[in-house]
C-alpha atoms as a PDB file:
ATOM      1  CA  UNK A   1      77.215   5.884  12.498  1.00  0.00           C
ATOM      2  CA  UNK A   2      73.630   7.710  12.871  1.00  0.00           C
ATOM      3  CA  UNK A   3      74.367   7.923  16.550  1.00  0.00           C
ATOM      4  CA  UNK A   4      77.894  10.417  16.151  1.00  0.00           C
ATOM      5  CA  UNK A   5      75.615  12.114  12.997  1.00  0.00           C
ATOM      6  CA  UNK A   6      73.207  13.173  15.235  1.00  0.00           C
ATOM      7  CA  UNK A   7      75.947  13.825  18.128  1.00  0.00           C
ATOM      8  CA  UNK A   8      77.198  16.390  15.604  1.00  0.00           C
ATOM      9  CA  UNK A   9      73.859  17.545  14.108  1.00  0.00           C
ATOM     10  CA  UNK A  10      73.167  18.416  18.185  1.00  0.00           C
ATOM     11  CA  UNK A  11      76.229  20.092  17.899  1.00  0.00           C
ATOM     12  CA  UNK A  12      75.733  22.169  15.174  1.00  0.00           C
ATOM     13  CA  UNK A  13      72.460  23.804  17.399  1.00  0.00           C
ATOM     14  CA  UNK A  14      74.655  24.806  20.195  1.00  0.00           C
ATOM     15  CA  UNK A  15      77.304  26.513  18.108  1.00  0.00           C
ATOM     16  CA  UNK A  16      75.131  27.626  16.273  1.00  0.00           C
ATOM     17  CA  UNK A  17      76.457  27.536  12.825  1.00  0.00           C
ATOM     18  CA  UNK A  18      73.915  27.340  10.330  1.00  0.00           C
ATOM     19  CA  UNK A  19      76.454  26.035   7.586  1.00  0.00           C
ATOM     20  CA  UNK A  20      77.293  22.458   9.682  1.00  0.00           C
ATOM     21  CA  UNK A  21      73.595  22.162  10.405  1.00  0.00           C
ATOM     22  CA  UNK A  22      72.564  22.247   6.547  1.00  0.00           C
ATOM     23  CA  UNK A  23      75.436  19.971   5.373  1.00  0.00           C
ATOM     24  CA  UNK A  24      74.277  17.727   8.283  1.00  0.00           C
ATOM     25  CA  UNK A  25      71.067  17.386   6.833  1.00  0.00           C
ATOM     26  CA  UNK A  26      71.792  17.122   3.177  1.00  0.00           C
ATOM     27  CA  UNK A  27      73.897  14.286   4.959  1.00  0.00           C
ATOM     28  CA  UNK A  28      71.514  12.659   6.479  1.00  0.00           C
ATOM     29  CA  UNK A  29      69.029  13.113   3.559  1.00  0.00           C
ATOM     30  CA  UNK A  30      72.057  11.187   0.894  1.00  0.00           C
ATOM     31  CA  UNK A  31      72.402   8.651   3.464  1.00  0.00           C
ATOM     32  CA  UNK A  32      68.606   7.491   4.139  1.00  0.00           C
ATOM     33  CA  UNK A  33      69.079   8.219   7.996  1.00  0.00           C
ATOM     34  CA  UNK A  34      65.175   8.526   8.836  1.00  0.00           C
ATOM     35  CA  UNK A  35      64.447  12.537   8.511  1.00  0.00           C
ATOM     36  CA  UNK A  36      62.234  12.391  11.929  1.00  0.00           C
ATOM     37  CA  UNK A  37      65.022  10.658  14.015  1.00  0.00           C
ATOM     38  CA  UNK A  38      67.635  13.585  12.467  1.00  0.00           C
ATOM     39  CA  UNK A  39      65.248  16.133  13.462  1.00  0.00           C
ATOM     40  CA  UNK A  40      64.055  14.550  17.135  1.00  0.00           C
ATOM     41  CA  UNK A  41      67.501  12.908  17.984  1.00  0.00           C
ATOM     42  CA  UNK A  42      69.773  15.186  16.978  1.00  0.00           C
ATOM     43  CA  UNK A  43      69.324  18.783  16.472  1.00  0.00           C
ATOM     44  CA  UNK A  44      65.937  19.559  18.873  1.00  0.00           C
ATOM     45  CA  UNK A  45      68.329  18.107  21.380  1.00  0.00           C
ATOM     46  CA  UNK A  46      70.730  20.608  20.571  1.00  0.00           C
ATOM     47  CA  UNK A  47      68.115  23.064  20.624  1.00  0.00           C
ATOM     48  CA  UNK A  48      67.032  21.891  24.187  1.00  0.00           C
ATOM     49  CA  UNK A  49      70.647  21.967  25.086  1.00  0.00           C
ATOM     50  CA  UNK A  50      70.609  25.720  24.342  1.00  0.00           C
ATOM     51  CA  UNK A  51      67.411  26.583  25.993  1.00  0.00           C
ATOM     52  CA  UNK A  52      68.732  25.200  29.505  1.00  0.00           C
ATOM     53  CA  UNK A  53      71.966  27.286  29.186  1.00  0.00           C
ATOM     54  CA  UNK A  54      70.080  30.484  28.211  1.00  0.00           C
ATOM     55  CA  UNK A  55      67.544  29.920  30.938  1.00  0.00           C
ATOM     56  CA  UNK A  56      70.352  29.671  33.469  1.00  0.00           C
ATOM     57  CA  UNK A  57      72.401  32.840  32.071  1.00  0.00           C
ATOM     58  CA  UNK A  58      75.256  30.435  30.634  1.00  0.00           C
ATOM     59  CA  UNK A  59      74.046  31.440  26.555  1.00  0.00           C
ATOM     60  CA  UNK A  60      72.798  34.638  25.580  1.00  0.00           C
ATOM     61  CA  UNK A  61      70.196  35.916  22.765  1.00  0.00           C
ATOM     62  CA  UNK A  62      72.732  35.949  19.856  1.00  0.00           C
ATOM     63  CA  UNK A  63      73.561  32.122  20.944  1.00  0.00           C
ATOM     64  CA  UNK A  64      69.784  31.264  20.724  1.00  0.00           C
ATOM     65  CA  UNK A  65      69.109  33.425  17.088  1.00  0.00           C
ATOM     66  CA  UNK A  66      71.794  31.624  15.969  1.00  0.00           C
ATOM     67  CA  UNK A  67      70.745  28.326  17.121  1.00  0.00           C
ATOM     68  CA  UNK A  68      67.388  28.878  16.059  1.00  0.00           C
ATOM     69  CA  UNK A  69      68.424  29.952  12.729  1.00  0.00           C
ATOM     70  CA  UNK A  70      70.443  26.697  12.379  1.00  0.00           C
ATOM     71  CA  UNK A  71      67.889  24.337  13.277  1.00  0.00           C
ATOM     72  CA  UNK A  72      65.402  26.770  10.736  1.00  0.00           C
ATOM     73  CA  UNK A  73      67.293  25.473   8.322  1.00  0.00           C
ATOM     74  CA  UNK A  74      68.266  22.063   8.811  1.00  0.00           C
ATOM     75  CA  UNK A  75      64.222  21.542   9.302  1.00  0.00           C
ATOM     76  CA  UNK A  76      63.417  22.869   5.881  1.00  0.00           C
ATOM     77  CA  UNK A  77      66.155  20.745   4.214  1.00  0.00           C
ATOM     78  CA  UNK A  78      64.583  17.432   6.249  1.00  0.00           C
ATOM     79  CA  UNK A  79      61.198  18.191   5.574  1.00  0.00           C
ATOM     80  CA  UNK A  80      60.130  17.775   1.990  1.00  0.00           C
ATOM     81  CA  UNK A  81      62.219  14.502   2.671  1.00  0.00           C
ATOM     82  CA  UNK A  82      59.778  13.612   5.641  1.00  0.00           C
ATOM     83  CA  UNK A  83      56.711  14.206   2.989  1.00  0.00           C
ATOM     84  CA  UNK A  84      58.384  11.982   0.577  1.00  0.00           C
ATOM     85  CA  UNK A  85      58.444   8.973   3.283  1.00  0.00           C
ATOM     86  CA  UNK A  86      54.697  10.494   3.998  1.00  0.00           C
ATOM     87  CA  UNK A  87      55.742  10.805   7.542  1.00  0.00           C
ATOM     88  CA  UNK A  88      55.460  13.601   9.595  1.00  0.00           C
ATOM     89  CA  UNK A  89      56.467  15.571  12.235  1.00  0.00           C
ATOM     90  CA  UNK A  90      53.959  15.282  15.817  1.00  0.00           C
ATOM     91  CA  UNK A  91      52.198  18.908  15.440  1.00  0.00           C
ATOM     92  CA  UNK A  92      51.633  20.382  19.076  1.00  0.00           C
ATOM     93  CA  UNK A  93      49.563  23.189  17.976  1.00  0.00           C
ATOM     94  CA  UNK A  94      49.189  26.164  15.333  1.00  0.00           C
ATOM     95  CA  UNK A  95      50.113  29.500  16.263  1.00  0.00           C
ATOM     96  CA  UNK A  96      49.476  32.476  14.792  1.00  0.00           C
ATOM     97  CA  UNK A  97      52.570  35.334  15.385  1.00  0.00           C
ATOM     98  CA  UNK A  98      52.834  38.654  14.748  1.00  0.00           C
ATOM     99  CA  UNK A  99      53.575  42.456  16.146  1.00  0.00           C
ATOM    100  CA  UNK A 100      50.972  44.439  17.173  1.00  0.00           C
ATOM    101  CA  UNK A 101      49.514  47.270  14.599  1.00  0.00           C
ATOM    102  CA  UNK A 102      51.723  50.809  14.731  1.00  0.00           C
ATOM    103  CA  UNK A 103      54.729  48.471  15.842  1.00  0.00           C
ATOM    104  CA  UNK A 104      57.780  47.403  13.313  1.00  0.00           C
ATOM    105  CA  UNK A 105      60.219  45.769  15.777  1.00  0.00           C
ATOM    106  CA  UNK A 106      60.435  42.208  14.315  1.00  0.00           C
ATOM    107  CA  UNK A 107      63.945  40.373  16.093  1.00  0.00           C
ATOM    108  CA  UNK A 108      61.848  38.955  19.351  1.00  0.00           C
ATOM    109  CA  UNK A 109      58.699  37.807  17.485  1.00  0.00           C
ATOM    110  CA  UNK A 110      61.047  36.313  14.933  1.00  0.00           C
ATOM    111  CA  UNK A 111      62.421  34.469  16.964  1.00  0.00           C
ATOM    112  CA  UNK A 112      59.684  32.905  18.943  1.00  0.00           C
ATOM    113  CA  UNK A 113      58.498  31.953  15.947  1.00  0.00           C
ATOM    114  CA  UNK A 114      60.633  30.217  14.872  1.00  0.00           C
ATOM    115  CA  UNK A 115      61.814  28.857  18.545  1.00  0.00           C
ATOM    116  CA  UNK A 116      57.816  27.591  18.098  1.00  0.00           C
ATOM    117  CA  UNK A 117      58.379  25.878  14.696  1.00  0.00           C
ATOM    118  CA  UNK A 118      61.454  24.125  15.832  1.00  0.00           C
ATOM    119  CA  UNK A 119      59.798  22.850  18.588  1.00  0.00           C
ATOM    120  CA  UNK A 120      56.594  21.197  16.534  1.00  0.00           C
ATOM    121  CA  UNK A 121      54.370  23.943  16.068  1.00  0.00           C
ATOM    122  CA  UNK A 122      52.760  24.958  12.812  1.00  0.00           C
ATOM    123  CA  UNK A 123      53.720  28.686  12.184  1.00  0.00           C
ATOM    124  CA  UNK A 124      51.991  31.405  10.702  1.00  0.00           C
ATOM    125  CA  UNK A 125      54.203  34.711  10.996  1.00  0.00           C
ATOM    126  CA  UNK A 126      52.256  37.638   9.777  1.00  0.00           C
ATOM    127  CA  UNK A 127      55.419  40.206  10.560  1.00  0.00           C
ATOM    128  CA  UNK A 128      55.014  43.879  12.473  1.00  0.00           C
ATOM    129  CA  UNK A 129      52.089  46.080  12.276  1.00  0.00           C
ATOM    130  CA  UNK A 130      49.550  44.026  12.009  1.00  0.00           C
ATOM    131  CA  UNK A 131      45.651  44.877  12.482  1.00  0.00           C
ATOM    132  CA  UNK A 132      43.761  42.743  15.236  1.00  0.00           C
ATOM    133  CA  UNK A 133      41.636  42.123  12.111  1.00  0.00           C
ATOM    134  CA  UNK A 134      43.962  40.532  10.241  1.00  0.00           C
ATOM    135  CA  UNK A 135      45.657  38.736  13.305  1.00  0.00           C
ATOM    136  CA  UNK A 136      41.273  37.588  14.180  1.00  0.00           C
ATOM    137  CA  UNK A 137      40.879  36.283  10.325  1.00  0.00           C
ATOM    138  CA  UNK A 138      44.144  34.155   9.861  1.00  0.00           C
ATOM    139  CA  UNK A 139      43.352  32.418  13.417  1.00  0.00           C
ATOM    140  CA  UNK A 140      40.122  31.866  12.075  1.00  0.00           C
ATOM    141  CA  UNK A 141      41.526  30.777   8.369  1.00  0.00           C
ATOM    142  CA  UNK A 142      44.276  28.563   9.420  1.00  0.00           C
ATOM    143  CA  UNK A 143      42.261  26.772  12.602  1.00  0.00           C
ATOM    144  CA  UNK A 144      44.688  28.063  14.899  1.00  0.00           C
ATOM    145  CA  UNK A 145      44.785  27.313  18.382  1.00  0.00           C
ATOM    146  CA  UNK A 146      47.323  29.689  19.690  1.00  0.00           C
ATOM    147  CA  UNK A 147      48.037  33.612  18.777  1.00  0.00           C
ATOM    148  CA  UNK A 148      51.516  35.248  19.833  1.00  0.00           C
ATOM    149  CA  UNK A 149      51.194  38.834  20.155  1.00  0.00           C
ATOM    150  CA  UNK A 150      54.670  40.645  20.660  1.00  0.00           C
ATOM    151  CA  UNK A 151      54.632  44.714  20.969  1.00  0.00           C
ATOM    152  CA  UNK A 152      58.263  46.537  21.898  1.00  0.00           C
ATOM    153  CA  UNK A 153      56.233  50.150  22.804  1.00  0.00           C
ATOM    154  CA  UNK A 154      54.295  51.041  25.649  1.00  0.00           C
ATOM    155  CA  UNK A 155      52.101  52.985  23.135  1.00  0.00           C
ATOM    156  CA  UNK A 156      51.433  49.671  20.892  1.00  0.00           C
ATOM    157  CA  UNK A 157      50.841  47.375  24.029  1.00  0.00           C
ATOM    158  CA  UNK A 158      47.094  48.260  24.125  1.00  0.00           C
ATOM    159  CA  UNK A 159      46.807  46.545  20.733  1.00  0.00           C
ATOM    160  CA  UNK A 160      47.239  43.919  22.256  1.00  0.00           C
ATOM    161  CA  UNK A 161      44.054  43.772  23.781  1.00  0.00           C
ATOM    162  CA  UNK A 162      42.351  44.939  20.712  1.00  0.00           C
ATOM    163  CA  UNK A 163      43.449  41.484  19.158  1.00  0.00           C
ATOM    164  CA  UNK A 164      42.000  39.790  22.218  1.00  0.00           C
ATOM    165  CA  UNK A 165      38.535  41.589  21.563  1.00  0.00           C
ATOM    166  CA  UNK A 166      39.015  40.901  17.641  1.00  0.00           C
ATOM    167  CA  UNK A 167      39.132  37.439  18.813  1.00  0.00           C
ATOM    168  CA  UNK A 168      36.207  37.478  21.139  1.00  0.00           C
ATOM    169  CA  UNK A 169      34.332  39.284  18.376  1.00  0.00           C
ATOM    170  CA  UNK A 170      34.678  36.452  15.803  1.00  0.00           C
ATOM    171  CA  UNK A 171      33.838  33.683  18.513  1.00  0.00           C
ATOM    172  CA  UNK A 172      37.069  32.136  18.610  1.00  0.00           C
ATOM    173  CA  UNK A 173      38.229  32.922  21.850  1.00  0.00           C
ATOM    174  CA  UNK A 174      36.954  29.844  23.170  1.00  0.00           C
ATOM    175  CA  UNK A 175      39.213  27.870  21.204  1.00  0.00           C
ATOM    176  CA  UNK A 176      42.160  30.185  21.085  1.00  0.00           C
ATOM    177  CA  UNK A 177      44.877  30.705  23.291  1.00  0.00           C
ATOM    178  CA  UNK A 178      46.390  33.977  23.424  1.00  0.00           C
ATOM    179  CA  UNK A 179      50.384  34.955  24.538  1.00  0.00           C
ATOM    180  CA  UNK A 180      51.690  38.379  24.932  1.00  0.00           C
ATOM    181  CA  UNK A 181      55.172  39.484  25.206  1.00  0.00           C
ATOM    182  CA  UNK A 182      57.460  41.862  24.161  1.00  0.00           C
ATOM    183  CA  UNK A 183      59.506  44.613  26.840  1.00  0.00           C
ATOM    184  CA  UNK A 184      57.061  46.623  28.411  1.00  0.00           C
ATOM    185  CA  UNK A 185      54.480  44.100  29.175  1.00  0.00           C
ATOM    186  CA  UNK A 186      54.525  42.359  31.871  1.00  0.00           C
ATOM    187  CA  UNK A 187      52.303  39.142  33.918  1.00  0.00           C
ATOM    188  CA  UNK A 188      49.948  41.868  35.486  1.00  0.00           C
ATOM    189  CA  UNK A 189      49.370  43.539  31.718  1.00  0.00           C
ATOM    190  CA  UNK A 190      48.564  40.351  30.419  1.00  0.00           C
ATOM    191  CA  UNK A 191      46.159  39.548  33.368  1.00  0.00           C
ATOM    192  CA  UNK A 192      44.690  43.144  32.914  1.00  0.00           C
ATOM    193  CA  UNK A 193      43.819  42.451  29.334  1.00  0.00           C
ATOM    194  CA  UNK A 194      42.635  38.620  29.534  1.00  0.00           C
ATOM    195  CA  UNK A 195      45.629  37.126  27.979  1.00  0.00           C
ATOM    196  CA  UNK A 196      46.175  33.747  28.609  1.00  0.00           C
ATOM    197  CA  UNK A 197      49.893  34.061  29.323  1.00  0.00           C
ATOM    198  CA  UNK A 198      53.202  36.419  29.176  1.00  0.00           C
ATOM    199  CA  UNK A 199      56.668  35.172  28.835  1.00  0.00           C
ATOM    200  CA  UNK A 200      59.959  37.499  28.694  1.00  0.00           C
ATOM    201  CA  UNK A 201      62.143  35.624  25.981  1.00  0.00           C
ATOM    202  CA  UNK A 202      61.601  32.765  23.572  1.00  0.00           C
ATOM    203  CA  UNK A 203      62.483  29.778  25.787  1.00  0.00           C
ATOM    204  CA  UNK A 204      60.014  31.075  27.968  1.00  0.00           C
ATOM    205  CA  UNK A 205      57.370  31.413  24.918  1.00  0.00           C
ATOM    206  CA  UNK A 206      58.259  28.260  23.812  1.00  0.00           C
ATOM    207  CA  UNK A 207      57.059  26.304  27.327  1.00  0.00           C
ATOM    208  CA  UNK A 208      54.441  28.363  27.895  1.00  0.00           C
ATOM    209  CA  UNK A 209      52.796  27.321  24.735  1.00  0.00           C
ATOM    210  CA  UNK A 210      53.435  23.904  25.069  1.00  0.00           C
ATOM    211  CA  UNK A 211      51.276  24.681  28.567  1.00  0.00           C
ATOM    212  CA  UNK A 212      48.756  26.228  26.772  1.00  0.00           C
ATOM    213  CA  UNK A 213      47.688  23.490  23.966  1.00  0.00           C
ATOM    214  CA  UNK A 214      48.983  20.631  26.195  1.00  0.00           C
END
């Protein structure tokens, strides 16, 4: 029975309808299926799924929002069930998102973040315009290991390294990985201002960080 649930919980991720994915769960919760299998055996393989047709031009970005926005919500549904059981999801790392200070675009970051979350990462999204201060003093406050810096404007791009040097400032750039993307940066931009990486869409984010912490 658990096996066609998560068939259809998988299925839910690639069409991307957030509705299926959420009565899945509650599903899955009524019926004690174990909240970690629903999660790892059904929709992150849906999720996966996705990833390989959008990295080979087959799904485009409103097929991975939507796909990410399904599996956003079927995770938040499973989870407080998962901390009942007092089991837990395997954490890869904890990231630290954001756009750059003097920039409000918010859909690419978004979604990384939440492409990041799905995926086992702790999240902390700290939305547009954000100071390197601020960005410095949550990676310091929340332990994180990885900061995603996204900026959409060639004018906000050299915040980017200002976060890097907020970073270096507070003596955490030992033990924090930095990512930059967004459209105007590119692999030599990132090498230019010590980033640790650059990745054009949220697939690529998503592997790139598992590099990173791995």
């Amino acid at each position: 029975m658990s096996e066609t649930l998560f068939e259809k919980m998988a299925q839910s991720i690639i069409d991307g309808e957030v509705e299926d994915a959420e009565a899945l769960a509650h599903e899955a919760v009524a019926t004690g299926v174990n909240p970690l299998d629903a999660i790892n055996e059904g929709y992150v393989k849906g999720l996966d799924y996705v990833g390989e047709e959008f990295g080979c031009g087959a799904m485009f970005l409103p097929d991975l929002v939507l796909a990410a926005e399904a599996m956003k919500t079927a995770v938040a549904i499973l989870e407080p069930e998962l901390a009942r059981r007092g089991e837990a999801r395997e954490v890869l790392g904890t990231a630290v998102v954001g756009t750059v200070e003097g920039d409000i675009h918010d859909i690419g970051k978004t979604l990384v973040g939440t492409m990041l979350s799905a995926s086992g990462f702790k999240v902390y999204d700290l939305g547009v315009n954000v100071s390197p201060a601020a960005f410095a003093a949550k990676a310091r406050e929340v332990g994180a290991n990885l900061v995603g810096l996204s900026a959409l404007l060639t004018t906000t791009m050299v915040k980017q390294r200002d976060v890097i040097e907020a970073l270096d400032d507070m003596g955490l750039r030992g033990q924090v990985k930095v990512m930059v993307g967004g459209a105007p940066v590119t692999k030599e931009w990132a090498s230019d201002i010590g980033a640790d990486g650059y990745s054009e869409d949220a697939i690529g984010a998503v592997a790139l960080a598992k590099r990173l912490v791995g």
